[in-house]
N, C-alpha and C. Protein backbone atom coordinates (compact mmCIF):
# COMPACT_ATOMS: atom_id res chain seq x y z
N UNK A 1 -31.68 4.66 -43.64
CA UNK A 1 -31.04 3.80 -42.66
C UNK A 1 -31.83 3.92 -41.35
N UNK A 2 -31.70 2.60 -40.57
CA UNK A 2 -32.90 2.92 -39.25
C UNK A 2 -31.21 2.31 -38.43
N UNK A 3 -31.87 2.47 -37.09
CA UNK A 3 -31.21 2.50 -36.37
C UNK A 3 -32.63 1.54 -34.78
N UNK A 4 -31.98 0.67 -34.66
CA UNK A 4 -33.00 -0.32 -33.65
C UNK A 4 -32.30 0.43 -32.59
N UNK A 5 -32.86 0.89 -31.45
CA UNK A 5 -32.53 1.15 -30.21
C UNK A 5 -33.06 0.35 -28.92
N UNK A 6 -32.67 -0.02 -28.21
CA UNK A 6 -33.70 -0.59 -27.04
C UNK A 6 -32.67 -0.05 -25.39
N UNK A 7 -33.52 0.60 -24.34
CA UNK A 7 -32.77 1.33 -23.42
C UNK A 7 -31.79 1.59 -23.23
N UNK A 8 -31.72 2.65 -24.58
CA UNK A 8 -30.88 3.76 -25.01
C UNK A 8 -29.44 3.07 -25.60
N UNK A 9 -29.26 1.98 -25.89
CA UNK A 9 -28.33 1.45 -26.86
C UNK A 9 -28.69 0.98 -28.24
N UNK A 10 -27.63 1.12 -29.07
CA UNK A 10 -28.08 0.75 -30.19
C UNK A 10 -27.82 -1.16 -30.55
N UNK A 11 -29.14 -1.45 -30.93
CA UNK A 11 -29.06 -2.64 -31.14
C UNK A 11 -28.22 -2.93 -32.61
N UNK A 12 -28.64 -2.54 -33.63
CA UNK A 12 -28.51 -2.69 -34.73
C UNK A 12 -28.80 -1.33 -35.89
N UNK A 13 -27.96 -1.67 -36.93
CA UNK A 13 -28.30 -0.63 -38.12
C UNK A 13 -28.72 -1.50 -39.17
N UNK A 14 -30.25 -1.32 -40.00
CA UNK A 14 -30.22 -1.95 -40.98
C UNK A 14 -31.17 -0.80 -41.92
N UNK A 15 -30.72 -1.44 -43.40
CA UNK A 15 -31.79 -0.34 -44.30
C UNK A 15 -33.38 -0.27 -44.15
N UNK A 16 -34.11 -1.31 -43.40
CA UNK A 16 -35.17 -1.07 -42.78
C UNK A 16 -36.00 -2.40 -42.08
N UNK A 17 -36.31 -2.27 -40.77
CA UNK A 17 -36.68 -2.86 -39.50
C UNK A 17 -37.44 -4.13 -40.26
N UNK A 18 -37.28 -5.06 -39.45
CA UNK A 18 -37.55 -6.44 -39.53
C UNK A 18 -38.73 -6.43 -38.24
N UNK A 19 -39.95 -6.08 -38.41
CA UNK A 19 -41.20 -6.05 -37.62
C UNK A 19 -41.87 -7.09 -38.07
N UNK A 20 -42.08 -8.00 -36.52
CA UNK A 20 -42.74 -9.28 -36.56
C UNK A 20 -44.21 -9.02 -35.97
N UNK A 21 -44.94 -10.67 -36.20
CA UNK A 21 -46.17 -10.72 -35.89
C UNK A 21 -45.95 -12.03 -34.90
N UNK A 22 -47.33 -12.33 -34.19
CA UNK A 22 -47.19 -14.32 -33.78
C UNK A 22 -48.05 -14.58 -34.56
N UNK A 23 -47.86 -16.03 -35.22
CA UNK A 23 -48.32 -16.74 -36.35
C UNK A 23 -49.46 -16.91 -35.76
N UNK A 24 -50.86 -16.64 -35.90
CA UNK A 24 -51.88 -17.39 -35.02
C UNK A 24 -52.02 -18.84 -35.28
N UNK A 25 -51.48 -19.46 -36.15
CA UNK A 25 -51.32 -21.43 -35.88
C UNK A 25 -50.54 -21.58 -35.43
N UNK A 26 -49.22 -20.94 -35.13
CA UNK A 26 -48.03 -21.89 -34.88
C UNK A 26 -47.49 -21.26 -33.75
N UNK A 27 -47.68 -19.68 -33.30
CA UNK A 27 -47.15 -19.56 -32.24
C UNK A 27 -46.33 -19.01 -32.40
N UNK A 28 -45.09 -18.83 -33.85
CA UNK A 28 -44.52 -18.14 -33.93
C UNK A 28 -44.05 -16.97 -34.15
N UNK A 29 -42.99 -16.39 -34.37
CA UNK A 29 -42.69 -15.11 -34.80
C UNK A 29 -42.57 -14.78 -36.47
N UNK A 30 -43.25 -14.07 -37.06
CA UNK A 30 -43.48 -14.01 -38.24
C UNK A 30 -42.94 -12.50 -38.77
N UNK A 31 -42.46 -12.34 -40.09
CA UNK A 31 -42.08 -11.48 -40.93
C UNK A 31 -43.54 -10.43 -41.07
N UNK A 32 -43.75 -9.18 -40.55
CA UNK A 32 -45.45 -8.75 -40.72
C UNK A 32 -45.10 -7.09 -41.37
N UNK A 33 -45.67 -6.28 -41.64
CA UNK A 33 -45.77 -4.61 -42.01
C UNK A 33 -46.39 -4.18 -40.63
N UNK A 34 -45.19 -3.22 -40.80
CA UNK A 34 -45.24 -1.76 -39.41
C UNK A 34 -46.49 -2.03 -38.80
N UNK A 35 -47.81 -2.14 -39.81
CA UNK A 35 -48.92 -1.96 -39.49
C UNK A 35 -49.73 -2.74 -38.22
N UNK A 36 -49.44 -4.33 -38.57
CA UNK A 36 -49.90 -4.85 -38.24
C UNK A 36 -48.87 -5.73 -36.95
N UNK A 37 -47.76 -5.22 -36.61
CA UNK A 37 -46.50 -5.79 -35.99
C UNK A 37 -47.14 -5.09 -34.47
N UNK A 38 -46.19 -6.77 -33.96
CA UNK A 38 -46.16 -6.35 -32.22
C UNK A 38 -44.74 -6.32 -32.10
N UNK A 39 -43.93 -6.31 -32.07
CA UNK A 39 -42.87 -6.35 -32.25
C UNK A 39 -41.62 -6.23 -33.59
N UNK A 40 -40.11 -6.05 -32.97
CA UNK A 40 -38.93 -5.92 -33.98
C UNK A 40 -38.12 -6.82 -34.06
N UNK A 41 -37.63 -7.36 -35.27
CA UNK A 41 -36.68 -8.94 -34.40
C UNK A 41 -35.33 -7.95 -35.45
N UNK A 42 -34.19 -8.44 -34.01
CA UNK A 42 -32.90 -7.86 -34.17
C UNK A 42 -32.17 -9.15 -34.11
N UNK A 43 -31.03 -9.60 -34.83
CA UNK A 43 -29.97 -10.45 -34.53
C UNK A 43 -31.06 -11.59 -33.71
N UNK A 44 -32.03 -12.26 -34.11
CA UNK A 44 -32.71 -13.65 -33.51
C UNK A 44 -33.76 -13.62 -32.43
N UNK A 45 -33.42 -11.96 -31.54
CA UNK A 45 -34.19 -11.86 -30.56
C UNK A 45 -35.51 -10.75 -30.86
N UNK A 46 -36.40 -11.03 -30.17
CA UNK A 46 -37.48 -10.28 -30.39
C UNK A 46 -38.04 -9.36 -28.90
N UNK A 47 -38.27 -8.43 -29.85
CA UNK A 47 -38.40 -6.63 -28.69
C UNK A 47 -39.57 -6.11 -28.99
N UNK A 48 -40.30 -5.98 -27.94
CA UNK A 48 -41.70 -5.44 -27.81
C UNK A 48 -41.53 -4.03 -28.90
N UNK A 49 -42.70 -3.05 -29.32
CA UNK A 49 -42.67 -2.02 -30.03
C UNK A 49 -42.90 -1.35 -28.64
N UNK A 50 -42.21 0.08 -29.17
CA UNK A 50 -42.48 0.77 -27.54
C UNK A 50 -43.93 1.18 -26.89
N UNK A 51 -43.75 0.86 -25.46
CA UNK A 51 -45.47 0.92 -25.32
C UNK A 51 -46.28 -0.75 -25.83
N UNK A 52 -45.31 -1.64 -25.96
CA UNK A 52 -46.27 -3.20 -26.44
C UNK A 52 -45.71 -3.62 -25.14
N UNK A 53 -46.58 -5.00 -25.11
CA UNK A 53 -46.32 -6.02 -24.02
C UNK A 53 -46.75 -6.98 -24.56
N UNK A 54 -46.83 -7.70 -25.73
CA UNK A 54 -47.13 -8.71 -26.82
C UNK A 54 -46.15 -10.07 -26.46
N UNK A 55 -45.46 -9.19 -26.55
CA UNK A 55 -43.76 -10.42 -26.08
C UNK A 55 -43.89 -10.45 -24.90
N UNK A 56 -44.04 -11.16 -23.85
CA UNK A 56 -43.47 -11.55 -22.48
C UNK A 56 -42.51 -11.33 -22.27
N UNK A 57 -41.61 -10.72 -21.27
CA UNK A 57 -40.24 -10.79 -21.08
C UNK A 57 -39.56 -10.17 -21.61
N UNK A 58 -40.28 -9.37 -23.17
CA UNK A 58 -38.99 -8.97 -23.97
C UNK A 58 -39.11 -7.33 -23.73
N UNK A 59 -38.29 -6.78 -23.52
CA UNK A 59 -37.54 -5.34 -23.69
C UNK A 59 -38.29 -4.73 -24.72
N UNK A 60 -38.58 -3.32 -24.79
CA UNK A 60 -38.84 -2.38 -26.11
C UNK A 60 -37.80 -2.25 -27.01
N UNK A 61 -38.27 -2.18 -27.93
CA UNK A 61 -36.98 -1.33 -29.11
C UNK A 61 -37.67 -0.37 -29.80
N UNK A 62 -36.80 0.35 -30.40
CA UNK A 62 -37.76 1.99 -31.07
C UNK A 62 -36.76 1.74 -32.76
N UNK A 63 -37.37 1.45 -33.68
CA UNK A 63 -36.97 1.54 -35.21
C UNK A 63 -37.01 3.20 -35.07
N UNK A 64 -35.60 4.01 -35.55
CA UNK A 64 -35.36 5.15 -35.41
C UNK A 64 -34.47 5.74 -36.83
N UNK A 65 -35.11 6.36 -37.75
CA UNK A 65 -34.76 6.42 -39.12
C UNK A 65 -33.93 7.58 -38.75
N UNK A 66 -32.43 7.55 -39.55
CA UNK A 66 -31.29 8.55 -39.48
C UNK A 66 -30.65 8.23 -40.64
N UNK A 67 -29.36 9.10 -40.52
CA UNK A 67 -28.28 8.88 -41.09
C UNK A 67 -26.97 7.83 -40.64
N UNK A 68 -26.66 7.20 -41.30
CA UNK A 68 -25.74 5.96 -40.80
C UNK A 68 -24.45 6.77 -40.20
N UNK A 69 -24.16 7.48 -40.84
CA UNK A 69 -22.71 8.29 -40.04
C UNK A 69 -22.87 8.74 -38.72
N UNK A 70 -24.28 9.43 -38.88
CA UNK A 70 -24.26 9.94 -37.61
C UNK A 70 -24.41 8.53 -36.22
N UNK A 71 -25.27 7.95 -36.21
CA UNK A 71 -25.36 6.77 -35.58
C UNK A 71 -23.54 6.12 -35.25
N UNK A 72 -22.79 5.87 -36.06
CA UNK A 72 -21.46 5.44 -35.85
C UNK A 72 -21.35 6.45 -35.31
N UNK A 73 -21.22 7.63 -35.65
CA UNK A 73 -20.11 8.40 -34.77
C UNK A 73 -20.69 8.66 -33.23
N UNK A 74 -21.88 8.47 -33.03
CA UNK A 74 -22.19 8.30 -31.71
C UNK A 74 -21.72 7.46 -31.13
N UNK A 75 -21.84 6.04 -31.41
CA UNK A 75 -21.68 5.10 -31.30
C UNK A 75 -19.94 5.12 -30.83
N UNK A 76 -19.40 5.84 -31.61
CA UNK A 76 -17.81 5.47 -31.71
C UNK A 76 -17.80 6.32 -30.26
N UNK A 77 -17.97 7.71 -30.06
CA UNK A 77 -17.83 8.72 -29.01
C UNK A 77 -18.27 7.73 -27.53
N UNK A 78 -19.39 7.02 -27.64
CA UNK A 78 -19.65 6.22 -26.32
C UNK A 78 -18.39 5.31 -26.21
N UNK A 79 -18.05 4.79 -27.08
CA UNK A 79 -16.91 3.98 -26.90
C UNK A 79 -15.74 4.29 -26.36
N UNK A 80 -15.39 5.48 -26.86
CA UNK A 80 -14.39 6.42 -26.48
C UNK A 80 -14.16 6.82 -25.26
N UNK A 81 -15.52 7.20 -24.62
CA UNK A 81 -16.11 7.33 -23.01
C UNK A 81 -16.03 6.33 -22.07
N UNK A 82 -16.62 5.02 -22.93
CA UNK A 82 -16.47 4.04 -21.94
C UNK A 82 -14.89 3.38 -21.94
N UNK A 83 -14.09 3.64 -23.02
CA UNK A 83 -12.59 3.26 -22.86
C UNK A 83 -12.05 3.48 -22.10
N UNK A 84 -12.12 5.47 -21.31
CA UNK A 84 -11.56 6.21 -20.24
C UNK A 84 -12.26 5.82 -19.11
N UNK A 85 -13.38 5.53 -19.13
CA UNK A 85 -13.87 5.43 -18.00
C UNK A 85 -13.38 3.77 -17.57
N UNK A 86 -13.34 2.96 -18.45
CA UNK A 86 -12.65 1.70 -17.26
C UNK A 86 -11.20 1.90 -17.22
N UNK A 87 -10.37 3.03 -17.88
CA UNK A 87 -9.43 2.93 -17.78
C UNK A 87 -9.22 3.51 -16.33
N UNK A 88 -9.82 4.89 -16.40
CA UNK A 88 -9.76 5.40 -14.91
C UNK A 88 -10.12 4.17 -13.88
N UNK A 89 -10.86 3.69 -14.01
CA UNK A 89 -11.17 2.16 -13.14
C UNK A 89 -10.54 1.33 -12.58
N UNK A 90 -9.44 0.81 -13.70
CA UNK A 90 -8.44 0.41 -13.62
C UNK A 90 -7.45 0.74 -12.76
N UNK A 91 -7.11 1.94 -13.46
CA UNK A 91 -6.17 2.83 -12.22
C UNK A 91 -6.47 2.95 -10.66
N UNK A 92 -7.80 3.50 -10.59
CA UNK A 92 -8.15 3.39 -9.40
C UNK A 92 -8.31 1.76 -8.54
N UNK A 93 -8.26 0.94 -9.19
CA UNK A 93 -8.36 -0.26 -8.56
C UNK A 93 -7.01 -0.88 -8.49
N UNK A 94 -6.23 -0.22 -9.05
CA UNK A 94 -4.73 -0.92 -8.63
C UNK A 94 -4.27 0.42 -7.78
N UNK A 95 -4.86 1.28 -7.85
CA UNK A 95 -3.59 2.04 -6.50
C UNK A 95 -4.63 1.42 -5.27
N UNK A 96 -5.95 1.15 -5.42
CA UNK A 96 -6.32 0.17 -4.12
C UNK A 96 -5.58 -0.73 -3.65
N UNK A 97 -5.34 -1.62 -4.33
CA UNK A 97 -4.67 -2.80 -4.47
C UNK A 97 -3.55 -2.71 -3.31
N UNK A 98 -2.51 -1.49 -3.86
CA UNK A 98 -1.22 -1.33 -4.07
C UNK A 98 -1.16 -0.66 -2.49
N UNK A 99 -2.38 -0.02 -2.15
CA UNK A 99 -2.50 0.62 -0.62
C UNK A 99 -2.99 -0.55 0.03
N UNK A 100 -3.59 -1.85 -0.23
CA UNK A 100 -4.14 -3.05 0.70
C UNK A 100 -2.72 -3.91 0.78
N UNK A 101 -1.93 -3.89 -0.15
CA UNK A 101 -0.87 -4.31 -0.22
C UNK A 101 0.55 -3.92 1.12
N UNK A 102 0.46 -2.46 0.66
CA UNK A 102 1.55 -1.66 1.89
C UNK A 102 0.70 -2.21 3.25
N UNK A 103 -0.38 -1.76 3.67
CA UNK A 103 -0.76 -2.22 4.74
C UNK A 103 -0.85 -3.79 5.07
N UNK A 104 -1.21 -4.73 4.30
CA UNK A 104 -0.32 -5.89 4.78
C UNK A 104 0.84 -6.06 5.12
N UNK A 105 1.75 -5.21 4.26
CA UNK A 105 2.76 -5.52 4.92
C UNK A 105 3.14 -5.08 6.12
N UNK A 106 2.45 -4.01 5.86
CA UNK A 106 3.15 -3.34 7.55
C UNK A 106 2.46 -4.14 9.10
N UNK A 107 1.29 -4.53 8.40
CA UNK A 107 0.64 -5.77 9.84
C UNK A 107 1.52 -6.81 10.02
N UNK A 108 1.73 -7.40 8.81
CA UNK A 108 3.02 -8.49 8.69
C UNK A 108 4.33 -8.12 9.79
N UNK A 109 4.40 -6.68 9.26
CA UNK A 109 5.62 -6.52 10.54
C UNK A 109 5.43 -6.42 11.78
N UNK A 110 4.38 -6.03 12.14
CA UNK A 110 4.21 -5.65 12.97
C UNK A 110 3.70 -7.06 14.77
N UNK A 111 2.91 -7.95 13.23
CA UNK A 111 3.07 -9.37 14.04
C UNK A 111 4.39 -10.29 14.34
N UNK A 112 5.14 -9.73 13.22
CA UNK A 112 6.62 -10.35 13.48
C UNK A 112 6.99 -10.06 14.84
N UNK A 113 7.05 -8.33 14.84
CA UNK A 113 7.50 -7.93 15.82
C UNK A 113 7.19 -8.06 17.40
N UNK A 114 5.80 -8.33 17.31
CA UNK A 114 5.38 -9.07 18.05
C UNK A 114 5.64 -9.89 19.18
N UNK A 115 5.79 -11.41 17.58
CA UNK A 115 6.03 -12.57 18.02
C UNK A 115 7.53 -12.28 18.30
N UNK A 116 8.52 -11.30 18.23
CA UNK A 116 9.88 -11.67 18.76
C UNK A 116 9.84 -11.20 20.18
N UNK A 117 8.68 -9.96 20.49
CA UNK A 117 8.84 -9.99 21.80
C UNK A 117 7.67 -10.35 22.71
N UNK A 118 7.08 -11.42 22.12
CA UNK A 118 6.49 -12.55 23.46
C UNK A 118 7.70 -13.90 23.53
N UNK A 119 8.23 -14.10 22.45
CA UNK A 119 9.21 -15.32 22.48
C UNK A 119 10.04 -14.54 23.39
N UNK A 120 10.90 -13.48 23.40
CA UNK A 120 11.70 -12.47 24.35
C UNK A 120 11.23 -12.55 25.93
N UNK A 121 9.98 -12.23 25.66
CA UNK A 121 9.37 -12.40 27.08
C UNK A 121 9.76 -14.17 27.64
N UNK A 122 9.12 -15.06 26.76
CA UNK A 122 9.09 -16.55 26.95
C UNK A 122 10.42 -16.97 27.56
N UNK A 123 11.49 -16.34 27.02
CA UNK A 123 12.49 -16.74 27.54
C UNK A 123 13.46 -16.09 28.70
N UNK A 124 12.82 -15.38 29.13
CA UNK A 124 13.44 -14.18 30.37
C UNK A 124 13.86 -13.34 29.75
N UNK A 125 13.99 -12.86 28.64
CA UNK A 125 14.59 -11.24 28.06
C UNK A 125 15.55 -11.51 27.38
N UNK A 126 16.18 -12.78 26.99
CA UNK A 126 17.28 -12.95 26.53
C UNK A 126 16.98 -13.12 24.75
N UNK A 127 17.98 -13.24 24.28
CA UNK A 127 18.07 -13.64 22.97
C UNK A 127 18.19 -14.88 22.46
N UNK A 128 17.79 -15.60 21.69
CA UNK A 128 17.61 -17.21 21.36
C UNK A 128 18.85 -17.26 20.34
């Protein structure tokens, strides 16, 4: 089992890497051996070999031969990490919220209060 990586995520798991060539007539991306490949094509897109610059624009990927379990269970553990971590996120962005909130209100009152005593003033001290 390989395991496609490209900056440090896993692209894909397959029983073994799909390494392309460019067609020299056509320009395209071609089916080629390890040997002779500038590149890996994953899910449609194509990724430099690490250390290539063949592809313009495209990102490295590293064909990385393992065990499939192990790969998932990494895979699953980042997930796990990144679950808590937007959860903590979350949290922290609603007790923001919830503190921008109290302090509106308390400006709110505080302009009320305000406006009852310039209208107070407006009218000689009296009550309307």
């Amino acid at each position: 089992m390989y395991a496609i990586i490209s900056k440090g995520e896993l692209l894909a798991l397959c029983e073994r890497p799909r390494y392309v060539k460019r067609n020299e007539e056509t320009g395209a991306y071609v089916e080629a051996a390890e040997a002779e490949a500038i590149g890996i094509a994953v899910g449609g897109e194509v990724y430099n070999l690490p250390g290539g610059t063949a592809i313009p624009d495209a990102p490295e990927a590293l064909a990385q031969e393992g065990e499939a379990e192990e790969y998932v269970f990494r895979n699953h553990a980042r997930i796990i990490e990144n679950e808590e971590a937007t959860n903590a996120a979350f949290v922290a962005m609603e007790e923001a919220m919830c503190d921008m909130d109290s302090s509106s209100e308390e400006r709110l009152t505080a302009v009320e209060e305000a406006l009852c005593e310039l209208d107070s003033a407006a009218n000689g001290g009296g009550e309307n």
